[in-house]
C-alpha atoms as a PDB file:
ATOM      1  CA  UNK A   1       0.000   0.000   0.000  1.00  0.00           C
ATOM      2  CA  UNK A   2       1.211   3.321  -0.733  1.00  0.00           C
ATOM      3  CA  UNK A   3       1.917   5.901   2.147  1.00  0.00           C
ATOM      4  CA  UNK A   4      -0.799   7.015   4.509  1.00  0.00           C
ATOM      5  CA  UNK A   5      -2.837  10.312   3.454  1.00  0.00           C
ATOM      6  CA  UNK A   6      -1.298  13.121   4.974  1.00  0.00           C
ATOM      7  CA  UNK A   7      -3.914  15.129   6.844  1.00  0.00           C
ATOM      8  CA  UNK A   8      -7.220  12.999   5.817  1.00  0.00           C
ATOM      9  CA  UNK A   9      -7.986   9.159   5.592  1.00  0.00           C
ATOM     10  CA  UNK A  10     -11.768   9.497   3.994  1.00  0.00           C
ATOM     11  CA  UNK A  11     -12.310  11.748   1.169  1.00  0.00           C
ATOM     12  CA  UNK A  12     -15.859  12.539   0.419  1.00  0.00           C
ATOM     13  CA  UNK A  13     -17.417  13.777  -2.768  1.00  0.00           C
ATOM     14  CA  UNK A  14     -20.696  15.600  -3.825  1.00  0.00           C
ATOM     15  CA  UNK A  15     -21.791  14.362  -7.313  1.00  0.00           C
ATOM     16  CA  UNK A  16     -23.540  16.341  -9.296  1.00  0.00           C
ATOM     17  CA  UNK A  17     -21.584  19.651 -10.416  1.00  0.00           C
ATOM     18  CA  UNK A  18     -18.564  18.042  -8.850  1.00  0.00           C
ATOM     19  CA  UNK A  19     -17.854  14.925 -10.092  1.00  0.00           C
ATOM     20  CA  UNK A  20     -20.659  14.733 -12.564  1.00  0.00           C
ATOM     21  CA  UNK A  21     -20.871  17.880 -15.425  1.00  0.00           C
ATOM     22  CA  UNK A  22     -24.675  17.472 -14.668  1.00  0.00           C
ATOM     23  CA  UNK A  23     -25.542  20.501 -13.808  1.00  0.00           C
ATOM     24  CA  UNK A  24     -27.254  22.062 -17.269  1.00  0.00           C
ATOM     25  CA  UNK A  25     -29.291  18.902 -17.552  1.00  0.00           C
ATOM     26  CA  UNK A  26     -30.884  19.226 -13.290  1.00  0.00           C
ATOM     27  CA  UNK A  27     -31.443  23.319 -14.367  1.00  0.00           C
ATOM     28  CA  UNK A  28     -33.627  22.544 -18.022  1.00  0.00           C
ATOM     29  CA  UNK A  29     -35.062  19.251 -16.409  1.00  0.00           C
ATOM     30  CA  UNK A  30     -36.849  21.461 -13.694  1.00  0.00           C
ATOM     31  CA  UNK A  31     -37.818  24.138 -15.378  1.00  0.00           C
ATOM     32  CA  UNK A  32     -39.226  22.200 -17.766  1.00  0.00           C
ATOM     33  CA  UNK A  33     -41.228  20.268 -15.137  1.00  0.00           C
ATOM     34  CA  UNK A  34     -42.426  23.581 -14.092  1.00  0.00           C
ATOM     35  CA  UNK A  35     -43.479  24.415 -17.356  1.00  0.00           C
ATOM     36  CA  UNK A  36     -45.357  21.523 -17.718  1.00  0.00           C
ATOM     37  CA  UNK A  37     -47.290  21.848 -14.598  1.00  0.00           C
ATOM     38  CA  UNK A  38     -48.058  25.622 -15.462  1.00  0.00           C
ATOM     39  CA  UNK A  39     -45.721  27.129 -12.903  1.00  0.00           C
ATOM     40  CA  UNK A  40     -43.224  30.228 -13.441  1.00  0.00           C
ATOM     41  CA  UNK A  41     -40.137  28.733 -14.456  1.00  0.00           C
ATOM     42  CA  UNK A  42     -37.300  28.981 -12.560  1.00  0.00           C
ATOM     43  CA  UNK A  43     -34.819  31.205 -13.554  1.00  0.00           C
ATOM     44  CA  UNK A  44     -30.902  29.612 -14.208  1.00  0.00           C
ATOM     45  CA  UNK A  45     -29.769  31.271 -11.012  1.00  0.00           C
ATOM     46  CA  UNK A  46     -33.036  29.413  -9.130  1.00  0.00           C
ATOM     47  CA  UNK A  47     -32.316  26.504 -10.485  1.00  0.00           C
ATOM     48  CA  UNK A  48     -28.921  26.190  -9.797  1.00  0.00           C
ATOM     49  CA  UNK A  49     -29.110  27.150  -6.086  1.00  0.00           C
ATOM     50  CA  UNK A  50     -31.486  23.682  -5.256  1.00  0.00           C
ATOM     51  CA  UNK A  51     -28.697  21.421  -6.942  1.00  0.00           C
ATOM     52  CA  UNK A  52     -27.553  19.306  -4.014  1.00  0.00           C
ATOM     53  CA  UNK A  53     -30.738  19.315  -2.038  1.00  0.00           C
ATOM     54  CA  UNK A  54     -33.366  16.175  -1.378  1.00  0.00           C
ATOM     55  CA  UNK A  55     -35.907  16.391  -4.799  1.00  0.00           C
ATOM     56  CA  UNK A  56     -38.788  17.968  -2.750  1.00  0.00           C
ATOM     57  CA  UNK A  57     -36.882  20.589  -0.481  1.00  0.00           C
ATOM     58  CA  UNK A  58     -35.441  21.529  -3.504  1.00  0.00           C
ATOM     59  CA  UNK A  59     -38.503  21.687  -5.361  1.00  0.00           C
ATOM     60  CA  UNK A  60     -40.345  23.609  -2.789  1.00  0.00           C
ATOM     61  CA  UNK A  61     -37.528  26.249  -3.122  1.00  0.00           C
ATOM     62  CA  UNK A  62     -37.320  27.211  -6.609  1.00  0.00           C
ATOM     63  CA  UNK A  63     -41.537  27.028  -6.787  1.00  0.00           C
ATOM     64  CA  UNK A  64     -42.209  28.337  -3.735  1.00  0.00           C
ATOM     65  CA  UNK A  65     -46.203  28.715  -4.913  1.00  0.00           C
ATOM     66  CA  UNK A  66     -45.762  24.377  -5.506  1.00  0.00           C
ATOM     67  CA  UNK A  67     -48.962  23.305  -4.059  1.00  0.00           C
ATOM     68  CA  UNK A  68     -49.342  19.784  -2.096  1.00  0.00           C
ATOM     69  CA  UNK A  69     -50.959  17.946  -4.832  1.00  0.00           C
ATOM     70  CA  UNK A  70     -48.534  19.255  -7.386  1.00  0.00           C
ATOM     71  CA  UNK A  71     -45.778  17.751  -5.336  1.00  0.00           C
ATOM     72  CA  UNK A  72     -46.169  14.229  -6.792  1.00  0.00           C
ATOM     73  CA  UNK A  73     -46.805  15.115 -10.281  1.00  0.00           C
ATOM     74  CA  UNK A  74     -43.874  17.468 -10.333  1.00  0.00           C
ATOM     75  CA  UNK A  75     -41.674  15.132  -9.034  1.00  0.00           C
ATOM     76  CA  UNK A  76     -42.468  12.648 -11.834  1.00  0.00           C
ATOM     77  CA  UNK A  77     -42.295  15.321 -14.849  1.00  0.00           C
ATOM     78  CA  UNK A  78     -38.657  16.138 -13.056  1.00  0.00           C
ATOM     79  CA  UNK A  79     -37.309  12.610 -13.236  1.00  0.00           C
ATOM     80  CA  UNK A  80     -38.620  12.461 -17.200  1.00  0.00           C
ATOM     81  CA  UNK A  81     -37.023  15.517 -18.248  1.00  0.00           C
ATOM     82  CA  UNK A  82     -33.930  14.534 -16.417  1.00  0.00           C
ATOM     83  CA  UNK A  83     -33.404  10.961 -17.530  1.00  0.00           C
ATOM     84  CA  UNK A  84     -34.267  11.833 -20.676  1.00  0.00           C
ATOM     85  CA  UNK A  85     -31.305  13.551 -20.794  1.00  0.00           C
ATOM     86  CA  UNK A  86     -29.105  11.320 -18.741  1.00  0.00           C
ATOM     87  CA  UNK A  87     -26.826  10.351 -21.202  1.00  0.00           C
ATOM     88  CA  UNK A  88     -25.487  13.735 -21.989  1.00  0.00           C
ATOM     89  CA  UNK A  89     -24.071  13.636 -18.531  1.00  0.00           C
ATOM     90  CA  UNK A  90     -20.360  13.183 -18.139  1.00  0.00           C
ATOM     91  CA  UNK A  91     -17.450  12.966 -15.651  1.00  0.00           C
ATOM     92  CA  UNK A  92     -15.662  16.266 -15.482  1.00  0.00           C
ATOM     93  CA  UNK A  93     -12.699  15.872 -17.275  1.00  0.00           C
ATOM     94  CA  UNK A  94      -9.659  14.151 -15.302  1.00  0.00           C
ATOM     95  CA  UNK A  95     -11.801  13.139 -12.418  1.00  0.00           C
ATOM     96  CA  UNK A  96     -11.362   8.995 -12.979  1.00  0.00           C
ATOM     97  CA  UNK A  97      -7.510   9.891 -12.869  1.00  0.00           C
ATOM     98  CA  UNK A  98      -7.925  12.225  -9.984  1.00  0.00           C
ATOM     99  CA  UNK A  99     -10.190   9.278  -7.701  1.00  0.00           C
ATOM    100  CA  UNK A 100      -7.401   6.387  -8.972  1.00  0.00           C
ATOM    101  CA  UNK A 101      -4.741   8.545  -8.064  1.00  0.00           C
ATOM    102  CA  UNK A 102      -6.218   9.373  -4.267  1.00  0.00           C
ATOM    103  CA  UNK A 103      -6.992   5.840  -4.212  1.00  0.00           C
ATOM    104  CA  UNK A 104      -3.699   4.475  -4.871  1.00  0.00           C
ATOM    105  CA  UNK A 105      -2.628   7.333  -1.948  1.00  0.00           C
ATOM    106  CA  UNK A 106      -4.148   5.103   0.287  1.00  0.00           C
ATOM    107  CA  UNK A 107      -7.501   7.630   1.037  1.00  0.00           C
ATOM    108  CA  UNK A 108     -10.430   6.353   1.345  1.00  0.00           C
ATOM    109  CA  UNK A 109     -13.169   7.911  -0.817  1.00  0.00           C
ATOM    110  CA  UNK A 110     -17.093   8.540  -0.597  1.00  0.00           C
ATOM    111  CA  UNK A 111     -20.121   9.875  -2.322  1.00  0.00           C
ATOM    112  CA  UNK A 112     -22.164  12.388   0.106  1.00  0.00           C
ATOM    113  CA  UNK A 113     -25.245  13.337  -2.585  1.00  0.00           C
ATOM    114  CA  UNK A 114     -28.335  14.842  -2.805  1.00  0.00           C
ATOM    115  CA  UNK A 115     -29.266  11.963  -5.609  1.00  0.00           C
ATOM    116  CA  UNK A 116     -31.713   9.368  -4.801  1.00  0.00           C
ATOM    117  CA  UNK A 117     -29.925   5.428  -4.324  1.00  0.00           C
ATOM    118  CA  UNK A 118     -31.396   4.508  -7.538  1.00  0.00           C
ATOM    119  CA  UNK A 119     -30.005   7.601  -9.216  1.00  0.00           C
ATOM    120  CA  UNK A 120     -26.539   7.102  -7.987  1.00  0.00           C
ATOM    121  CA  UNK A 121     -26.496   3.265  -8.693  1.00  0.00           C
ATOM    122  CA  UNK A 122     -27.218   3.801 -11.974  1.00  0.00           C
ATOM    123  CA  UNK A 123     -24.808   6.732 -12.140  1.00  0.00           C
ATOM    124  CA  UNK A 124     -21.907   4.353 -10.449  1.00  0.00           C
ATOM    125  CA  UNK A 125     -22.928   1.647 -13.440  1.00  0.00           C
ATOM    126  CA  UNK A 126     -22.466   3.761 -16.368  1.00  0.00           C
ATOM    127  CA  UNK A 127     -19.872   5.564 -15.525  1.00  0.00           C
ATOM    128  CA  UNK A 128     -17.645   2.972 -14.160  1.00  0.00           C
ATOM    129  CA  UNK A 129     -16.711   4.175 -10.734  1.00  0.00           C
ATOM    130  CA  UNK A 130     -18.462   1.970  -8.108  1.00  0.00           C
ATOM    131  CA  UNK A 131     -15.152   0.084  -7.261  1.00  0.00           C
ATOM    132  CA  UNK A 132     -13.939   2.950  -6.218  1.00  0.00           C
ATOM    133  CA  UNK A 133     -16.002   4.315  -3.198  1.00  0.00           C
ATOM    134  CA  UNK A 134     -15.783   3.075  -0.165  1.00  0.00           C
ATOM    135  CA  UNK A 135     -19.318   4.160   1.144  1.00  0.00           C
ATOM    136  CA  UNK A 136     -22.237   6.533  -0.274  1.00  0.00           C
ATOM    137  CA  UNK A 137     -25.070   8.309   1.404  1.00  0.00           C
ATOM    138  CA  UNK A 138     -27.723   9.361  -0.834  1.00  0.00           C
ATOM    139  CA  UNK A 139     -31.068  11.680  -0.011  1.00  0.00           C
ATOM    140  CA  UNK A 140     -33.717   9.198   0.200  1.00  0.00           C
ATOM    141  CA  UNK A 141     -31.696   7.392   3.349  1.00  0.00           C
ATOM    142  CA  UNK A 142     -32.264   9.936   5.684  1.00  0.00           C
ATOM    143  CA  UNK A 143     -31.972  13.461   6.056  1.00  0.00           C
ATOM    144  CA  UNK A 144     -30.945  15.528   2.938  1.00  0.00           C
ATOM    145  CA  UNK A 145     -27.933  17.788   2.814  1.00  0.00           C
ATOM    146  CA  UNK A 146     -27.367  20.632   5.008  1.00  0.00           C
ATOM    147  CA  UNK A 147     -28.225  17.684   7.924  1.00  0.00           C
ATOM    148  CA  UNK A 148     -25.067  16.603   8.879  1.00  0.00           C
ATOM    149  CA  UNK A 149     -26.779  12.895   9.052  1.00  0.00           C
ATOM    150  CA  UNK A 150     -25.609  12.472   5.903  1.00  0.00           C
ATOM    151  CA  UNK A 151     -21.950  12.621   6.904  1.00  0.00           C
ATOM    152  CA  UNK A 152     -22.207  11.125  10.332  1.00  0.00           C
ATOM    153  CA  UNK A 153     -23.721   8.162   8.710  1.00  0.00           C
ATOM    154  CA  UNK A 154     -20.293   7.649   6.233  1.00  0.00           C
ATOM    155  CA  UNK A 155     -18.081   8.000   9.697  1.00  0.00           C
ATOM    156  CA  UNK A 156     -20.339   5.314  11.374  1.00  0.00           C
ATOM    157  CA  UNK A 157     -19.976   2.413   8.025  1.00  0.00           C
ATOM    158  CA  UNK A 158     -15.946   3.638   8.158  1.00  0.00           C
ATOM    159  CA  UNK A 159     -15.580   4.016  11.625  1.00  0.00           C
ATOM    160  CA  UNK A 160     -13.833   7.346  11.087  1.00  0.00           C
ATOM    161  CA  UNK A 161     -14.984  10.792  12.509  1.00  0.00           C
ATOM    162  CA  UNK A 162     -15.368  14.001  11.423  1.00  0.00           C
ATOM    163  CA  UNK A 163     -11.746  14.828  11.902  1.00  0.00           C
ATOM    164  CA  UNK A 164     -10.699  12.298   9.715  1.00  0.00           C
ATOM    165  CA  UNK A 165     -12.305  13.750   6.536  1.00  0.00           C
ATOM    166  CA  UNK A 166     -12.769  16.604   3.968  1.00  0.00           C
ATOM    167  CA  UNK A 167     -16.173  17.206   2.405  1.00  0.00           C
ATOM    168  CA  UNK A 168     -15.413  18.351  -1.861  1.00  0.00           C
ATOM    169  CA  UNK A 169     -18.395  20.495  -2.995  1.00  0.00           C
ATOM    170  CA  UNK A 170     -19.807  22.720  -5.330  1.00  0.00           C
ATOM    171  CA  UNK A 171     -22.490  24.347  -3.595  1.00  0.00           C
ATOM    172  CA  UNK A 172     -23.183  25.420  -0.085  1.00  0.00           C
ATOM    173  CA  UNK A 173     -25.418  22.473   0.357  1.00  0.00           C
ATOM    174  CA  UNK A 174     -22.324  20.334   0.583  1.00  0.00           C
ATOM    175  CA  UNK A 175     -20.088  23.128   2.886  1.00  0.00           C
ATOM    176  CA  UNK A 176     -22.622  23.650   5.183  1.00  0.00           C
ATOM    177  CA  UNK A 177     -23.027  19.700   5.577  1.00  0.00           C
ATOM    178  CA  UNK A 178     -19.550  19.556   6.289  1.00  0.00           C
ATOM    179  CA  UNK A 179     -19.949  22.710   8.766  1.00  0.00           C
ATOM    180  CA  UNK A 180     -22.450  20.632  10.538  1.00  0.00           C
ATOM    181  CA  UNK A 181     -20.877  17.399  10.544  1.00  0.00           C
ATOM    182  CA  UNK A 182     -17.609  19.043  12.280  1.00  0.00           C
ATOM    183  CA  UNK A 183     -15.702  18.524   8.975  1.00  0.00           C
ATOM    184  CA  UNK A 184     -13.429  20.638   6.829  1.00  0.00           C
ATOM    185  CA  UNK A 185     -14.450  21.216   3.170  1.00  0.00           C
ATOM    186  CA  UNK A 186     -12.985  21.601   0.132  1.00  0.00           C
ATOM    187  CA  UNK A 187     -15.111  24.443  -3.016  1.00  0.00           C
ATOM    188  CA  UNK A 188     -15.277  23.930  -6.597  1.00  0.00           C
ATOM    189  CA  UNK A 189     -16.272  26.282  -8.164  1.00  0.00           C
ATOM    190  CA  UNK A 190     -17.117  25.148 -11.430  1.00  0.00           C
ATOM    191  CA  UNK A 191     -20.278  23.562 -10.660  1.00  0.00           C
ATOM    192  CA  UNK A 192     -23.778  25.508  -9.485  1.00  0.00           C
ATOM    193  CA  UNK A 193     -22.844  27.826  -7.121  1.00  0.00           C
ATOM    194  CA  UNK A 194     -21.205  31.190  -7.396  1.00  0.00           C
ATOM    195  CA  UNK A 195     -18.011  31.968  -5.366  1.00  0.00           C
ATOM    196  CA  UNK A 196     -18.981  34.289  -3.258  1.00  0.00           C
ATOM    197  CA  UNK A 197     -21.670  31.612  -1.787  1.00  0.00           C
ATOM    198  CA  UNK A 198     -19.464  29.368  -1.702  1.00  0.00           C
ATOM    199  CA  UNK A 199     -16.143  31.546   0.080  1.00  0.00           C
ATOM    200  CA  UNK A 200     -18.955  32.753   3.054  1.00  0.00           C
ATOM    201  CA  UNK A 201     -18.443  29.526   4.191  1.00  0.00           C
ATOM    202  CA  UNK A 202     -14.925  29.377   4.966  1.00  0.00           C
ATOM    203  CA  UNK A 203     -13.674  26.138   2.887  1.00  0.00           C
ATOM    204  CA  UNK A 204     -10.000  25.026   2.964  1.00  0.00           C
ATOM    205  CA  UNK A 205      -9.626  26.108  -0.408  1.00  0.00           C
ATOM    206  CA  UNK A 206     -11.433  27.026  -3.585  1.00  0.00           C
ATOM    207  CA  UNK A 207     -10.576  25.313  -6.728  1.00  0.00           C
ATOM    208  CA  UNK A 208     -11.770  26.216 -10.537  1.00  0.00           C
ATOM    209  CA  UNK A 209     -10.742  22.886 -12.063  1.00  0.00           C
ATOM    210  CA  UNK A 210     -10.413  19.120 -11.379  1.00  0.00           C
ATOM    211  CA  UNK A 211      -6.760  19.704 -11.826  1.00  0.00           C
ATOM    212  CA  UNK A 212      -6.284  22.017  -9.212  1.00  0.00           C
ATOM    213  CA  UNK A 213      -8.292  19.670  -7.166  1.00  0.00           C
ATOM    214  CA  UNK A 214      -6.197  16.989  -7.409  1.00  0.00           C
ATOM    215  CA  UNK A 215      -2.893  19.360  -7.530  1.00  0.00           C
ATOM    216  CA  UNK A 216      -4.538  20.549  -3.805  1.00  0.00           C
ATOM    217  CA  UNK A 217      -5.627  17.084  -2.338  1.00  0.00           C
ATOM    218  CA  UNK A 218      -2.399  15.481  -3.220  1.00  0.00           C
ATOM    219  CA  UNK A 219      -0.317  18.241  -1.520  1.00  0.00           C
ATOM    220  CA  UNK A 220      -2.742  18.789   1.455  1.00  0.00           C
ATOM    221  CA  UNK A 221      -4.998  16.497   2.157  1.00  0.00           C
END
């Protein structure tokens, strides 16, 4: 085994906007949705501020008029638009190099993600990177993301604690969950949320590429 991780044994990764270029297909999958349903549509900004969140939190933000028996209907005309579109999504480039390299490092690594189990299974099986992860936490097991359930949940199946590990993010969904969980946190800020969001919370670093992510994590972390 290679030498032990320097600061942090368990690595922990949003998905979408972070690992995932999904972001453009979550923002036109929901405002389509809302279209559908007769709803203002959300604007790009709106959209992008729910990625991260459980489905219906983060419905119930960006259509704050969303009415209870809209809820279910919604929910399904989201998960049409979006996996109609699936395939589009990619990995951000040099993100399978970036996971193999921290692997081979001897860090652990997770998924912490506002994606339903389903939704990341299938994400882990067409993309290839289940073998890699340790442990994932998705929204439908609990609470969603700023709850730092979420995270306490990964240290319980490790048996590692908060100390231990660095929560990677692009929005302050993901910060704020590490903020909670007693964690440090790592910004990217290439994903949904702007950098000024995303600095308020006080991460170890900001980084504008997977490069620099890696370049960071293999001298810091």
């Amino acid at each position: 085994m290679s030498a032990a991780p320097k600061r942090f044994q368990l690595v922990i990764f949003d998905w979408d906007g972070t690992l995932a270029d999904s972001t453009a297909v979550i923002k036109r999958a929901l405002q389509r949705s809302a279209e559908d349903l007769g709803y203002p549509v959300p604007t790009d900004a709106q959209a992008s501020f729910i990625i991260g969140m459980g489905l219906r939190p983060a419905l119930e933000h960006a259509i704050p008029t969303l009415r209870e028996d809209d809820v279910v209907p919604l929910t399904q005309r989201f998960r049409h638009h979006f996996m109609a579109a699936e395939n589009e999504i990619v990995l951000f480039d040099g993100v399978p190099e970036m996971l193999g390299s921290l692997k081979a490092r001897g860090h652990w690594l997770a998924v912490a993600t506002g994606k339903s189990r389903r939704g990341l299974d299938r994400a882990f099986d067409t993309l290839g990177l289940r073998e890699l992860f340790v442990a994932s936490r998705c929204a439908d097991e609990g609470f969603a993301k700023p709850h730092p359930g979420m995270l306490h949940a990964l240290f319980d199946e490790t048996g590692l604690t908060a100390k231990d590990a660095v929560m990677i993010g692009d929005t302050t969904h993901d910060l704020q969950l590490a903020e909670n969980a007693g964690s440090a946190s790592i910004g990217v800020t290439y994903g949904a949320h702007e950098i000024t969001l995303l600095q308020a919370h006080q991460p170890l670093t900001l980084v504008d590429s997977v490069s620099a992510l890696r370049s960071y994590l293999e001298a810091h972390a």
